[in-house]
Structures are given as C-alpha cells and as structure tokens.
PDB file of N, CA and C in Angstrom:
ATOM      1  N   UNK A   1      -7.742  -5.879   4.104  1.00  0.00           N
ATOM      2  CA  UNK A   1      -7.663  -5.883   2.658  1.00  0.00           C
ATOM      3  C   UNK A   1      -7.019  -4.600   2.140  1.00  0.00           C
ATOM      4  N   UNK A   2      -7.394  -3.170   2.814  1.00  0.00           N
ATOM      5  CA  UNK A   2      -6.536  -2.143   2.182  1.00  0.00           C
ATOM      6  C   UNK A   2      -5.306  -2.504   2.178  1.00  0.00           C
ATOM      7  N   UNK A   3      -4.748  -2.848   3.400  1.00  0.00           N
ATOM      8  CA  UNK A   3      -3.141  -2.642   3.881  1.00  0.00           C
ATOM      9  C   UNK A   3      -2.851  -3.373   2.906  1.00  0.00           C
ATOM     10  N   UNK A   4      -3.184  -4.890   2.736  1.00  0.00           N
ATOM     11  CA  UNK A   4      -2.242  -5.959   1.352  1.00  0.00           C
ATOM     12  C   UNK A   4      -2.697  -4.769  -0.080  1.00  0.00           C
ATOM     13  N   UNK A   5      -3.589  -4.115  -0.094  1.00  0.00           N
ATOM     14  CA  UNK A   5      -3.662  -3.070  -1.434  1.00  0.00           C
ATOM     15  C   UNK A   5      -2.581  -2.613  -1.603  1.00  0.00           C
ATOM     16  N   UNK A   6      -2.429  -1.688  -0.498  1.00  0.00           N
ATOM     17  CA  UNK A   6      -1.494  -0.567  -0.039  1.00  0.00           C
ATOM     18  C   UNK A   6       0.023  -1.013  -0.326  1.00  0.00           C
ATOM     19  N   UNK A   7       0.061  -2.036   0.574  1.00  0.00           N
ATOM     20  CA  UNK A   7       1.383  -2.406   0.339  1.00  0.00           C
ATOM     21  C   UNK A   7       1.740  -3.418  -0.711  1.00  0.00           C
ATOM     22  N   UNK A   8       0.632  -3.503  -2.304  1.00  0.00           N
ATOM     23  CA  UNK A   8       0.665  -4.294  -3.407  1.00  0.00           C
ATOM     24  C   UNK A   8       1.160  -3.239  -4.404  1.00  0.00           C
ATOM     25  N   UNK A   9       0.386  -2.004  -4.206  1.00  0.00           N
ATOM     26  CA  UNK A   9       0.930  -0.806  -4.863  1.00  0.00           C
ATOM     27  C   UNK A   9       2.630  -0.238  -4.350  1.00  0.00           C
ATOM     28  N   UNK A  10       2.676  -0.229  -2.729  1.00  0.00           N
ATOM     29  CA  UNK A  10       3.993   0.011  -3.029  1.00  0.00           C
ATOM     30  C   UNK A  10       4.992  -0.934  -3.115  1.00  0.00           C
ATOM     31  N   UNK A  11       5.138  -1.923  -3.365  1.00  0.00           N
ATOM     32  CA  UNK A  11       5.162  -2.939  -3.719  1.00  0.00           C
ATOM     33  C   UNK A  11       5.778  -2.786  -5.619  1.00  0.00           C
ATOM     34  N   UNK A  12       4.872  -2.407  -6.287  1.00  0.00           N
ATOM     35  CA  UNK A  12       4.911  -2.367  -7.700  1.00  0.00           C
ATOM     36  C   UNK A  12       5.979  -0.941  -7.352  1.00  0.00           C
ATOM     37  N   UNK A  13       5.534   0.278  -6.869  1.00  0.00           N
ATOM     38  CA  UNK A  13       6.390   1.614  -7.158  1.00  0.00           C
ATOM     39  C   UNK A  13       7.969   1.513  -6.489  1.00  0.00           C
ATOM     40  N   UNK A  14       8.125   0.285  -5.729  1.00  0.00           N
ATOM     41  CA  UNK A  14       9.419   0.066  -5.577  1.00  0.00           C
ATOM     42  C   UNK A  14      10.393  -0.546  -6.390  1.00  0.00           C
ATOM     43  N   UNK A  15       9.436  -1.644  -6.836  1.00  0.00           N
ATOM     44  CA  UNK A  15      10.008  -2.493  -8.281  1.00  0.00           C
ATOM     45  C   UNK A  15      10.366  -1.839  -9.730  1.00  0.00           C
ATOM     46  N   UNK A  16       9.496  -0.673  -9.154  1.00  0.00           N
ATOM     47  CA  UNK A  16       9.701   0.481 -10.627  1.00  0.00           C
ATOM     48  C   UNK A  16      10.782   1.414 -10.837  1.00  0.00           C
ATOM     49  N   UNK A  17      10.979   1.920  -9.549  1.00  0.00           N
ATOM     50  CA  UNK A  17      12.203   2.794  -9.109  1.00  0.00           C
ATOM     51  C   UNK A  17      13.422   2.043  -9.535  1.00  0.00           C
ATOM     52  N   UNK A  18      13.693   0.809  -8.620  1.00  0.00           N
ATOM     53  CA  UNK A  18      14.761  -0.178  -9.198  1.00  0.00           C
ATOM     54  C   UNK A  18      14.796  -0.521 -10.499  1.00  0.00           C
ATOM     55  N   UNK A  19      14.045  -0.661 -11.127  1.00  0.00           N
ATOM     56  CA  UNK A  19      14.061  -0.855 -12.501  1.00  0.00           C
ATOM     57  C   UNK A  19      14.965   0.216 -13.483  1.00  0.00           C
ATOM     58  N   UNK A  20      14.069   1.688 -12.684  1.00  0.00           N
ATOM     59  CA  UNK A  20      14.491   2.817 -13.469  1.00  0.00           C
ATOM     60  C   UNK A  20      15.874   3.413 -13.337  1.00  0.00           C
ATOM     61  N   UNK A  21      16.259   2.557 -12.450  1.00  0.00           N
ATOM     62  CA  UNK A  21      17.441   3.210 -12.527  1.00  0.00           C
ATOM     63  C   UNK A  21      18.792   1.844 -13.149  1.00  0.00           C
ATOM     64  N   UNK A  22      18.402   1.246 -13.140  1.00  0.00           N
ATOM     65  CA  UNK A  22      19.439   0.212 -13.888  1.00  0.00           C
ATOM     66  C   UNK A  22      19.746   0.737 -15.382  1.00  0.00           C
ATOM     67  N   UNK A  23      21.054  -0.029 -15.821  1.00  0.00           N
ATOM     68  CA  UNK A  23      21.641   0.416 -17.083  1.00  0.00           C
ATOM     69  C   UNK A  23      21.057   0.406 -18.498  1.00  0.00           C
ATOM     70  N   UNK A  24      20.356  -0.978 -18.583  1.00  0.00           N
ATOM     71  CA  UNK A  24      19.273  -1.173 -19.743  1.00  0.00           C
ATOM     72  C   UNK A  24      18.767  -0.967 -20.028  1.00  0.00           C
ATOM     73  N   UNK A  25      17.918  -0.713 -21.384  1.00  0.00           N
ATOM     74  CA  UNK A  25      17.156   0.451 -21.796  1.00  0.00           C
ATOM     75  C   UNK A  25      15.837  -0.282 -21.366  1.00  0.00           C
ATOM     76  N   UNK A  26      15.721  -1.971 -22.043  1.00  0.00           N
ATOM     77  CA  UNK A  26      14.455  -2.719 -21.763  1.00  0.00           C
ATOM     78  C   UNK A  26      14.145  -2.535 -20.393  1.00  0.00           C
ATOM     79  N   UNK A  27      14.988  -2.773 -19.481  1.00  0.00           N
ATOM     80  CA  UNK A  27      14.814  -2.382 -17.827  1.00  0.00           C
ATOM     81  C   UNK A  27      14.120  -0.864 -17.423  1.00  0.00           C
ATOM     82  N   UNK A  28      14.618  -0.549 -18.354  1.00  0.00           N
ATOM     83  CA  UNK A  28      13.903   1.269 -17.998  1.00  0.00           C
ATOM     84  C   UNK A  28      12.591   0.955 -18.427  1.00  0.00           C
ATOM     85  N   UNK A  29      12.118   0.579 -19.531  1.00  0.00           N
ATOM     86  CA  UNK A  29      11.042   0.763 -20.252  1.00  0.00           C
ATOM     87  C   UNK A  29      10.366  -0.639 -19.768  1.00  0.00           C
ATOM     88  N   UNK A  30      10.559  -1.332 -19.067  1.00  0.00           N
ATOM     89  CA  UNK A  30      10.017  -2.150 -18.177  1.00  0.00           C
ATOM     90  C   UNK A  30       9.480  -1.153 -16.589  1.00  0.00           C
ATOM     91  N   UNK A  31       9.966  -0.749 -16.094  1.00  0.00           N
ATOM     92  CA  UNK A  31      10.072  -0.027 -14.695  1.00  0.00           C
ATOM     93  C   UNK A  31       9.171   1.177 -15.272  1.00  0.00           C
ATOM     94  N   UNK A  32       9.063   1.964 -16.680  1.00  0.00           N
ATOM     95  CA  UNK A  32       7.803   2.663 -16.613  1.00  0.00           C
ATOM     96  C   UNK A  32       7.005   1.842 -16.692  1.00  0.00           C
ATOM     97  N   UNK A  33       6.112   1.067 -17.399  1.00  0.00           N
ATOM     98  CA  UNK A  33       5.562   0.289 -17.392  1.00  0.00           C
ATOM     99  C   UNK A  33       4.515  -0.282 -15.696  1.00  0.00           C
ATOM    100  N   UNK A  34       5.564  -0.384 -14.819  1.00  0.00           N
ATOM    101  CA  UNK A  34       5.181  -0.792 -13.884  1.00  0.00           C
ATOM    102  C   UNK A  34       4.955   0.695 -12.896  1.00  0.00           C
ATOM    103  N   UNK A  35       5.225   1.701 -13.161  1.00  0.00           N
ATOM    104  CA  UNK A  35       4.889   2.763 -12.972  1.00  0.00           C
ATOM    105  C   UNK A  35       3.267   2.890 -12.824  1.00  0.00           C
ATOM    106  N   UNK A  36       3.531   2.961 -14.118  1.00  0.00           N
ATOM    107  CA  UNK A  36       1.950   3.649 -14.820  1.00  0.00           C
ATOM    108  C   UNK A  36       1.213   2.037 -14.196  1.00  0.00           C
ATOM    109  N   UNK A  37       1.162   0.758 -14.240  1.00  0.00           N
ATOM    110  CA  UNK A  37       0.542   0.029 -13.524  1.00  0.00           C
ATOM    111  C   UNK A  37       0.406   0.395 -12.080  1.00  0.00           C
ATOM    112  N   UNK A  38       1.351   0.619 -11.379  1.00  0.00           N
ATOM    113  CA  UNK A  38       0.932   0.836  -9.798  1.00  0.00           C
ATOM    114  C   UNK A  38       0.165   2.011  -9.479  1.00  0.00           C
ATOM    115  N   UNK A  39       0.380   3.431 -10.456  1.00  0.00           N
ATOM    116  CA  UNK A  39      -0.623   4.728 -10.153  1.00  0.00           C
ATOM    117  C   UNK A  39      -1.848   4.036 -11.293  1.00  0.00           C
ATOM    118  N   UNK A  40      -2.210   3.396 -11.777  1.00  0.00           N
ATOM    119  CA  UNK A  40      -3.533   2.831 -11.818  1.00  0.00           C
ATOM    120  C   UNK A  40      -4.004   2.266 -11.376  1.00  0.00           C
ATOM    121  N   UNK A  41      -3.324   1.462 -10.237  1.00  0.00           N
ATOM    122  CA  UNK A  41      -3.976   0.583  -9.107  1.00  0.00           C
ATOM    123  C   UNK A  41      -4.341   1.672  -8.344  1.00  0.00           C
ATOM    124  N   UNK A  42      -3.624   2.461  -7.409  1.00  0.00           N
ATOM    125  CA  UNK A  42      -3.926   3.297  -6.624  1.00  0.00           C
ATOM    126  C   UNK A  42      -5.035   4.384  -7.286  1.00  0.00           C
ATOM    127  N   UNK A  43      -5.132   4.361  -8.578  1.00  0.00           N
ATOM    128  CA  UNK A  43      -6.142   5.840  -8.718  1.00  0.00           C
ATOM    129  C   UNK A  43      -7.512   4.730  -9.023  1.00  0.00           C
ATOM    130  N   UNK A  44      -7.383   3.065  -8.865  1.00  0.00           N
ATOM    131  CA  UNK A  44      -8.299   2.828  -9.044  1.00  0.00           C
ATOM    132  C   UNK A  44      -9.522   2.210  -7.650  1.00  0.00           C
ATOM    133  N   UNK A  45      -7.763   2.048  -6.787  1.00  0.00           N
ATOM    134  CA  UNK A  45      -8.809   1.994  -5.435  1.00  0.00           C
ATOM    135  C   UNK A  45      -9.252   3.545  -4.463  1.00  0.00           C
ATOM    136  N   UNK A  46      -8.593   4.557  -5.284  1.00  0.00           N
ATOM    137  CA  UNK A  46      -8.606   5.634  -4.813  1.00  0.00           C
ATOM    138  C   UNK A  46     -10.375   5.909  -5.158  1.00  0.00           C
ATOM    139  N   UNK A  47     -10.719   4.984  -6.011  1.00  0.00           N
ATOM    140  CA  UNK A  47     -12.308   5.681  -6.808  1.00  0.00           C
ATOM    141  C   UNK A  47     -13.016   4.981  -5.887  1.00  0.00           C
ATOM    142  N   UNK A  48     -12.985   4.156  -5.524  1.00  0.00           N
ATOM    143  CA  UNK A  48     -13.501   3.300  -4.108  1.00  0.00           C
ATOM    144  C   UNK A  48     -14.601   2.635  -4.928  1.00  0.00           C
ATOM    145  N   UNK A  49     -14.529   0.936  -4.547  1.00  0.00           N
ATOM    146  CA  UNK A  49     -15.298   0.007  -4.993  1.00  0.00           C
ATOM    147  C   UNK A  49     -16.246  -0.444  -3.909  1.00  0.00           C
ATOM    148  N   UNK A  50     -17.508  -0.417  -4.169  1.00  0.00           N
ATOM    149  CA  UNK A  50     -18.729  -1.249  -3.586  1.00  0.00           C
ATOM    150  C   UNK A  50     -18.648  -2.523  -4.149  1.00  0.00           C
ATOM    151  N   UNK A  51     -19.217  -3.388  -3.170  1.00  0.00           N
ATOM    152  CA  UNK A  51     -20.438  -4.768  -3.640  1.00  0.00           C
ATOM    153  C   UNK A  51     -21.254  -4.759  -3.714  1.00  0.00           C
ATOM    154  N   UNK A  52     -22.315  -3.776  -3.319  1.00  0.00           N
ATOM    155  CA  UNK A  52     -23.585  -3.741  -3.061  1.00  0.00           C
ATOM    156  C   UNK A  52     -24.663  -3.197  -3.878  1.00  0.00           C
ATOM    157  N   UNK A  53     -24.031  -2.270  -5.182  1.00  0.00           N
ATOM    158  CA  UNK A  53     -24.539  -1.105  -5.712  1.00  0.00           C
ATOM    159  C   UNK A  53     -24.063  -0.921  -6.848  1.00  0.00           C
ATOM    160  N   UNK A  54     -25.044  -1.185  -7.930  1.00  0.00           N
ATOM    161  CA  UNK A  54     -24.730  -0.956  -9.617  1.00  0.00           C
ATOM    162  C   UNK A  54     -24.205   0.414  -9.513  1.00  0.00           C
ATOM    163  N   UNK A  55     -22.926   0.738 -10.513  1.00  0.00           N
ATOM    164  CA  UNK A  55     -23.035   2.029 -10.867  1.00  0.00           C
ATOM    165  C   UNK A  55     -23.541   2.822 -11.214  1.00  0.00           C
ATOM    166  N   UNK A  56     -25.567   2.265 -11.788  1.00  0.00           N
ATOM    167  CA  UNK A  56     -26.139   3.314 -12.277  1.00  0.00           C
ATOM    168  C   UNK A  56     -27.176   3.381 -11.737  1.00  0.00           C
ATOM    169  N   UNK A  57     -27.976   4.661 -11.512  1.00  0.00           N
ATOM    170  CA  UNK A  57     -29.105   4.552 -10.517  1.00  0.00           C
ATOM    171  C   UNK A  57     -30.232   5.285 -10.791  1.00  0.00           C
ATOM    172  N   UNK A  58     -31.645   4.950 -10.823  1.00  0.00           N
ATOM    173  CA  UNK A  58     -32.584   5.374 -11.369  1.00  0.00           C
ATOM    174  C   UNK A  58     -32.907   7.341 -10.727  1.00  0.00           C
ATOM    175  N   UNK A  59     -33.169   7.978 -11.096  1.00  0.00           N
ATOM    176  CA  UNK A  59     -33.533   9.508 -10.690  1.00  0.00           C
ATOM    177  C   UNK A  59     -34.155   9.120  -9.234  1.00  0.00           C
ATOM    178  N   UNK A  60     -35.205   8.230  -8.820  1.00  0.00           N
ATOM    179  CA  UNK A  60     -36.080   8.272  -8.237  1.00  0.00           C
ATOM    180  C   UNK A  60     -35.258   7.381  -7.071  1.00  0.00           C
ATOM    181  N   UNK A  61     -33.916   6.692  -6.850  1.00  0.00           N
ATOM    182  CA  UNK A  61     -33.242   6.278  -5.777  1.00  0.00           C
ATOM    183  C   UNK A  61     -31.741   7.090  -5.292  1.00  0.00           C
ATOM    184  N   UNK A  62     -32.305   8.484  -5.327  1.00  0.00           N
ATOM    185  CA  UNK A  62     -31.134   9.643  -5.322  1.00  0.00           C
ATOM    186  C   UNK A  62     -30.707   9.291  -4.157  1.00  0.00           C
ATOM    187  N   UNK A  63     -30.992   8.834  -2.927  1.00  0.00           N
ATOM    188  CA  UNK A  63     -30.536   8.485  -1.886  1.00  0.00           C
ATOM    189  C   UNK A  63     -29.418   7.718  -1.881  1.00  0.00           C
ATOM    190  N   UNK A  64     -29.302   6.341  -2.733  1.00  0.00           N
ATOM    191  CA  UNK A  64     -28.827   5.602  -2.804  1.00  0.00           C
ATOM    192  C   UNK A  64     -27.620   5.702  -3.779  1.00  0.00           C
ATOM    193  N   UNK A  65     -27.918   6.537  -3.991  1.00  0.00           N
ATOM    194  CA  UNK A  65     -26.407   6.928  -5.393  1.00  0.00           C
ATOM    195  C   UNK A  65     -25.689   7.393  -4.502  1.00  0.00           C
ATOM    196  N   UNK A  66     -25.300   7.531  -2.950  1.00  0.00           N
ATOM    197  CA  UNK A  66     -23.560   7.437  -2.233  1.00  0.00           C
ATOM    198  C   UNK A  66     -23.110   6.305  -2.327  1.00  0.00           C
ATOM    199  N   UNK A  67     -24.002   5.699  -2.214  1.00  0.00           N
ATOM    200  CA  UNK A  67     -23.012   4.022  -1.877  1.00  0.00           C
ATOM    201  C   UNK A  67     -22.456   3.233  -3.294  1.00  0.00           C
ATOM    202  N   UNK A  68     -22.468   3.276  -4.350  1.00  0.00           N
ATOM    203  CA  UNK A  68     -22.228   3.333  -5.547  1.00  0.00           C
ATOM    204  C   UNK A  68     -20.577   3.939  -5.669  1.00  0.00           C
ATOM    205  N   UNK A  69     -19.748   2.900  -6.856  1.00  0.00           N
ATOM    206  CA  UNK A  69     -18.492   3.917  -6.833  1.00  0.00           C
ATOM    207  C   UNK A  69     -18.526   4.236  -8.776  1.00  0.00           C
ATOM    208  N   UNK A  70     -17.303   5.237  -7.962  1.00  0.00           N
ATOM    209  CA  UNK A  70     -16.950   6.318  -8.992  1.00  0.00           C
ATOM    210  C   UNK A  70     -16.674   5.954 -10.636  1.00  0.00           C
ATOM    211  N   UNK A  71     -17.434   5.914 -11.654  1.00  0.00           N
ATOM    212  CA  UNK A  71     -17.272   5.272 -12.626  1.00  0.00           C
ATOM    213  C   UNK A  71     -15.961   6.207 -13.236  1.00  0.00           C
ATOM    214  N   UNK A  72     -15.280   7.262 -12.933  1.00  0.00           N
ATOM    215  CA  UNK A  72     -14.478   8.184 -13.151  1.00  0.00           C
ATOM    216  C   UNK A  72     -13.517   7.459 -13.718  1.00  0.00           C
ATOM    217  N   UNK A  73     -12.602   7.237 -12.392  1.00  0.00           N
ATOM    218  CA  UNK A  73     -11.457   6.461 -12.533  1.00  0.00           C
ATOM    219  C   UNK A  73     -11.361   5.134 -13.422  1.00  0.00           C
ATOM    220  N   UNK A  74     -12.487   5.030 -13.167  1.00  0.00           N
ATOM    221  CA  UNK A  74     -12.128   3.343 -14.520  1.00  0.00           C
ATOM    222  C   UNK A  74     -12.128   3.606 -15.661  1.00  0.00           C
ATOM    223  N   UNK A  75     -13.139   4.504 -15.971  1.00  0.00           N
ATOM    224  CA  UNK A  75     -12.502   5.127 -17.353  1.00  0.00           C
ATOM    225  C   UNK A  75     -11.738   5.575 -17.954  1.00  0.00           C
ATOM    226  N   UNK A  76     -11.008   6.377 -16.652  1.00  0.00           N
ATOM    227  CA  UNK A  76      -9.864   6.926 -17.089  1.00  0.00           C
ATOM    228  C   UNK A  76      -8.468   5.439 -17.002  1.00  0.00           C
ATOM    229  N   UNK A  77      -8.530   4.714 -16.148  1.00  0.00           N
ATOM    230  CA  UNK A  77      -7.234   4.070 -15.870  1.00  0.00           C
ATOM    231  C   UNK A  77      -7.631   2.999 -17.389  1.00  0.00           C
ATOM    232  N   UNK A  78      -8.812   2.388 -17.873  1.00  0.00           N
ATOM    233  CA  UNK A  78      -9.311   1.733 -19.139  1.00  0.00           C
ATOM    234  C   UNK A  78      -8.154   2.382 -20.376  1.00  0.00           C
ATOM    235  N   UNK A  79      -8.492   3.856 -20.416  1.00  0.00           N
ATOM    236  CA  UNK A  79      -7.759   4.518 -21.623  1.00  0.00           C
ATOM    237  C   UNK A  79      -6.245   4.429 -21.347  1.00  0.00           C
ATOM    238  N   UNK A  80      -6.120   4.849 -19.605  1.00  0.00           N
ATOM    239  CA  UNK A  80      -4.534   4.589 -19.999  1.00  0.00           C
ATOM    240  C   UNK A  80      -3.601   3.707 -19.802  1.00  0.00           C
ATOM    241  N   UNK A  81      -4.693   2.443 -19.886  1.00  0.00           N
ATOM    242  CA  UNK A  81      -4.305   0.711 -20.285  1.00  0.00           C
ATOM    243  C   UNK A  81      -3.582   0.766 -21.567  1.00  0.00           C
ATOM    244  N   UNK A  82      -4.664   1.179 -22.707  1.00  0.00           N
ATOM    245  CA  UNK A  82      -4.533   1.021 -23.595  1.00  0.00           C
ATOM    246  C   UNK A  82      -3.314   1.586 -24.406  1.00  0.00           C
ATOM    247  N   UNK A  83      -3.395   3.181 -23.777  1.00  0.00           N
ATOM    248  CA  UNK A  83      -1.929   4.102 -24.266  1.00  0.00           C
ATOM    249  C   UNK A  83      -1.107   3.578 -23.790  1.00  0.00           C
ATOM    250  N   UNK A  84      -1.070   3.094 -22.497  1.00  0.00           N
ATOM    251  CA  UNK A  84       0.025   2.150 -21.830  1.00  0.00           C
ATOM    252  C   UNK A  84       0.620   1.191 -22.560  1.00  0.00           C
ATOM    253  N   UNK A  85      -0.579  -0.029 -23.154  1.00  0.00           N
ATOM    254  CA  UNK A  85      -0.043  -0.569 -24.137  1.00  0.00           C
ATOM    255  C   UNK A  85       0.391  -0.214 -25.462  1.00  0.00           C
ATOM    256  N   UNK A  86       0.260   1.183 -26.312  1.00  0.00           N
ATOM    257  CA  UNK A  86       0.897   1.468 -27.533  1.00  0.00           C
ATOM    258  C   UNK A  86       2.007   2.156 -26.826  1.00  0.00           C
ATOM    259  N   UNK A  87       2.018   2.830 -26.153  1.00  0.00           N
ATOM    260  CA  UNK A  87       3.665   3.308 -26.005  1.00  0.00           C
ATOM    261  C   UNK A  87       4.790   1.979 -25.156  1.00  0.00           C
ATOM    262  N   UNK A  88       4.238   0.720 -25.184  1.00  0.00           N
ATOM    263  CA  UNK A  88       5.512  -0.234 -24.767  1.00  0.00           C
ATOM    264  C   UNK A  88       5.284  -0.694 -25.841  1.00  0.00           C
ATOM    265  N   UNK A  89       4.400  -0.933 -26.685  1.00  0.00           N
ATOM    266  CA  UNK A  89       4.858  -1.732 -27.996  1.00  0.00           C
ATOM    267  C   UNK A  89       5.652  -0.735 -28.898  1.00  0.00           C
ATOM    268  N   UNK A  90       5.845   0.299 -29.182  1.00  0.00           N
ATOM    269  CA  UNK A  90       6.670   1.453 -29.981  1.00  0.00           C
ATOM    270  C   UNK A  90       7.748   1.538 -28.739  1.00  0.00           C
ATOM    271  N   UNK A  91       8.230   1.439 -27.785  1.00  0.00           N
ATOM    272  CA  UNK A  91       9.183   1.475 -27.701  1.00  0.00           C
ATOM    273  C   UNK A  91       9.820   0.176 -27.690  1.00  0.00           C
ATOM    274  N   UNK A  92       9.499  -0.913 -27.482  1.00  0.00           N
ATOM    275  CA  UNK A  92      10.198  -2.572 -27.603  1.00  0.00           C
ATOM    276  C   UNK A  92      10.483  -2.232 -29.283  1.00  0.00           C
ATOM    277  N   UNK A  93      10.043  -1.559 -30.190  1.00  0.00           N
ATOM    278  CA  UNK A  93      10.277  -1.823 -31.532  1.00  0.00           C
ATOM    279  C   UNK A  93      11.776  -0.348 -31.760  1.00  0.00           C
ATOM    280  N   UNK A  94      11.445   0.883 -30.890  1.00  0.00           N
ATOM    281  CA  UNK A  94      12.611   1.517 -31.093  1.00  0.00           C
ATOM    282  C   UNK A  94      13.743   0.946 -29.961  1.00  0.00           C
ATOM    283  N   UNK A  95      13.654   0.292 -28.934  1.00  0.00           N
ATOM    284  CA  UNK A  95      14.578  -0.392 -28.384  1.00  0.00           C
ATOM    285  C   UNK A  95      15.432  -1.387 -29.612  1.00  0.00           C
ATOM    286  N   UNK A  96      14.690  -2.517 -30.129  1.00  0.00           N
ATOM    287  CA  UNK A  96      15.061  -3.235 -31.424  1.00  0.00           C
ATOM    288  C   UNK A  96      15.477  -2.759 -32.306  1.00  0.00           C
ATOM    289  N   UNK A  97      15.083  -1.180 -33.034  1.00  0.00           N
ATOM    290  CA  UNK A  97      15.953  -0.447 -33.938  1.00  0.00           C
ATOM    291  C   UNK A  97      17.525  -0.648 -33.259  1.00  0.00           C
ATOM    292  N   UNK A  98      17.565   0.440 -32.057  1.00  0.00           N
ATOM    293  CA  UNK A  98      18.551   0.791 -31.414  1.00  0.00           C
ATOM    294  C   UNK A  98      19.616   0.004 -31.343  1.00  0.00           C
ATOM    295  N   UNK A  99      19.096  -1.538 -31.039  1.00  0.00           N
ATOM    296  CA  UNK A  99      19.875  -2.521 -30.491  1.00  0.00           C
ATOM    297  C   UNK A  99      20.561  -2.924 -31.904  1.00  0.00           C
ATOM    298  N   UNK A 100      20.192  -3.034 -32.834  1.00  0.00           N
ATOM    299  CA  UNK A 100      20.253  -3.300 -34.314  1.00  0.00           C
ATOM    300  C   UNK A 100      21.566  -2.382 -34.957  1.00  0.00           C
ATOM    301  N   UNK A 101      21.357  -0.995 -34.326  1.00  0.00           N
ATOM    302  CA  UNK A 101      22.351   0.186 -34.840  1.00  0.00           C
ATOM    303  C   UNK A 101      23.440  -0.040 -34.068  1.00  0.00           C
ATOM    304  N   UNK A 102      23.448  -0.065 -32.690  1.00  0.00           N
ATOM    305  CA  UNK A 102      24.274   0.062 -31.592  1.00  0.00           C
ATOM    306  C   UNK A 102      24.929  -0.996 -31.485  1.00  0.00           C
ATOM    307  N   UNK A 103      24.546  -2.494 -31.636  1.00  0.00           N
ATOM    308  CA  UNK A 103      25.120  -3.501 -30.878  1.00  0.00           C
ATOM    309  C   UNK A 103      24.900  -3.805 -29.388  1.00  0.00           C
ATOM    310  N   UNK A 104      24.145  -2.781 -28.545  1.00  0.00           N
ATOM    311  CA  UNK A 104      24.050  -3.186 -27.253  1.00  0.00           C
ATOM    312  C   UNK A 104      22.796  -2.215 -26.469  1.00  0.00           C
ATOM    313  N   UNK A 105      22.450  -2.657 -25.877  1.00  0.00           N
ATOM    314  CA  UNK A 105      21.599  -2.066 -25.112  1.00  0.00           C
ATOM    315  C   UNK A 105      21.788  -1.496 -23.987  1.00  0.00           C
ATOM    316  N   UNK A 106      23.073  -1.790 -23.356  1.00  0.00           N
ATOM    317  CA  UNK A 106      23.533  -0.952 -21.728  1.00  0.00           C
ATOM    318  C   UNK A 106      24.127   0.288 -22.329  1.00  0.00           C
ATOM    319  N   UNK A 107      23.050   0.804 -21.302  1.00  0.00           N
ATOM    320  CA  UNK A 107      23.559   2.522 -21.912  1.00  0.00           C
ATOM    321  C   UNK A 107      24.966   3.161 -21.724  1.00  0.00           C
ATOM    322  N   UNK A 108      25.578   2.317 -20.519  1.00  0.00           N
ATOM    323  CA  UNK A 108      27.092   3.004 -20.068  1.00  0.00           C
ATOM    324  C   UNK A 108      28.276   2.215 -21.637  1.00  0.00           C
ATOM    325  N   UNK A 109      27.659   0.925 -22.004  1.00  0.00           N
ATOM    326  CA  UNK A 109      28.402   0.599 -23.333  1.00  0.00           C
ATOM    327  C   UNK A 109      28.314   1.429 -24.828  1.00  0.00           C
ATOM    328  N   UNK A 110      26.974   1.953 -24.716  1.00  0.00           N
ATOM    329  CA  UNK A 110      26.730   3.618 -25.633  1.00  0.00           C
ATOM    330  C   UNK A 110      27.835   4.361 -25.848  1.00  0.00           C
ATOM    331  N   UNK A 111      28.347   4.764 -24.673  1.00  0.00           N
ATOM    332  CA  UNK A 111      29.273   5.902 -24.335  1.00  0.00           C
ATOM    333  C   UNK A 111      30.766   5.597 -24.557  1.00  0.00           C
ATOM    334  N   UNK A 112      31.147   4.004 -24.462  1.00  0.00           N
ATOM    335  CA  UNK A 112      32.290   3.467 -25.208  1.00  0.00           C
ATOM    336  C   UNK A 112      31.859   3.598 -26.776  1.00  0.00           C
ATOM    337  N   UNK A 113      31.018   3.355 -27.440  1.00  0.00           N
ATOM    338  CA  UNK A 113      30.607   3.076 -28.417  1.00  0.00           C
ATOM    339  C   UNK A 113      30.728   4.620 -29.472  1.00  0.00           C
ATOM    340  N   UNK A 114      30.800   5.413 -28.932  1.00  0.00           N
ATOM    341  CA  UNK A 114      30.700   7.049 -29.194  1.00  0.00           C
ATOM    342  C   UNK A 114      31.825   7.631 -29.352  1.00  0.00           C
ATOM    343  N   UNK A 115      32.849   7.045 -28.157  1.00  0.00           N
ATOM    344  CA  UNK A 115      34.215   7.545 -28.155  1.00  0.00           C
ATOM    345  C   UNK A 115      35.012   7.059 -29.613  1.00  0.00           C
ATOM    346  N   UNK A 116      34.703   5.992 -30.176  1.00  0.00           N
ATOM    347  CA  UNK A 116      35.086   5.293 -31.046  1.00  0.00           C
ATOM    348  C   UNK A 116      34.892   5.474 -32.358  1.00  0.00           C
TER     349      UNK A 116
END
C-alpha cells in the first residue's frame, strides 16, 4: 500500500512539472494546483494513519497515545485545501480578465502581441 502511495504522489508531482512548464497560463495554474495537491498527500501520509486508535486519548491511557496519528498535519493540509481553493478561484477569474484584454492565453502569443 505505501509503494501505490508513493508512486500516486509521484505520480501527481510529475503531472505538475509537465503542466508547469507548458505555454498556457490555465495549464500553469492547473500544474500548481496539482502541486500543492501532491505535497498534501505526502505531508498527509507523512503524519502516519492508524486503524486502531481515536486521535484522542484519556490522561489515564498515556501508554497508548503512540499508536494514535498525528492530528498536526490534517489540520494543517484542511487549511491549505481551502487557500488552495481561493487562490485557483482568483486566479481562473484574473486568467479571464487577461484573456478578455489580451485575446489569448499562450504566453509565447503575449510577446507577438507586445511587439505590436
């Protein structure tokens, strides 16, 4: 089960790279996107998940609070779901400005667009 993890995350950080480097702006801002998804997969199996063991544990079963995982990371990858989702919705809307001003979205057609 790690290895299909492992190789689900790199998996996503390869799809992201390719992304990031293509001409389109939506393609870029797609490929972060999948960025910030694959280092939240990894920082979320990095917190390590049990079956066996609520995250919360009475004073009096101190023993038993190793086997329990890290409520850390979910909190943190939760919040940066959410920022995740306001910074692709503000940029799909300044992509749409752009596209509106420009006429095009491939950035190498920008640079014709400038000379002119």
């Amino acid at each position: 089960m790690n290895v299909l993890i492992a190789l689900l995350i790199g998996f996503l950080y390869a799809v992201s790279v390719y992304l990031l480097l293509r001409r389109s702006i939506v393609k870029l801002v797609i490929g972060i996107l999948f960025l910030s998804y694959a280092t939240n997969l990894m920082l979320f199996f990095a917190g390590g998940l049990t079956e066996t063991s609520p995250a919360f544990v009475m004073a009096s079963e101190a023993q038993s609070a190793v086997m329990t995982s890290d409520s850390l990371p979910q909190a943190l990858i939760l919040t940066a779901l959410v920022i995740g989702f306001g910074v692709a919705a503000f940029s799909m809307v300044l992509i749409y400005r752009f596209y509106k001003e420009t006429g095009t979205v491939d950035l190498d057609d920008l640079s014709d667009i400038e000379k002119l």
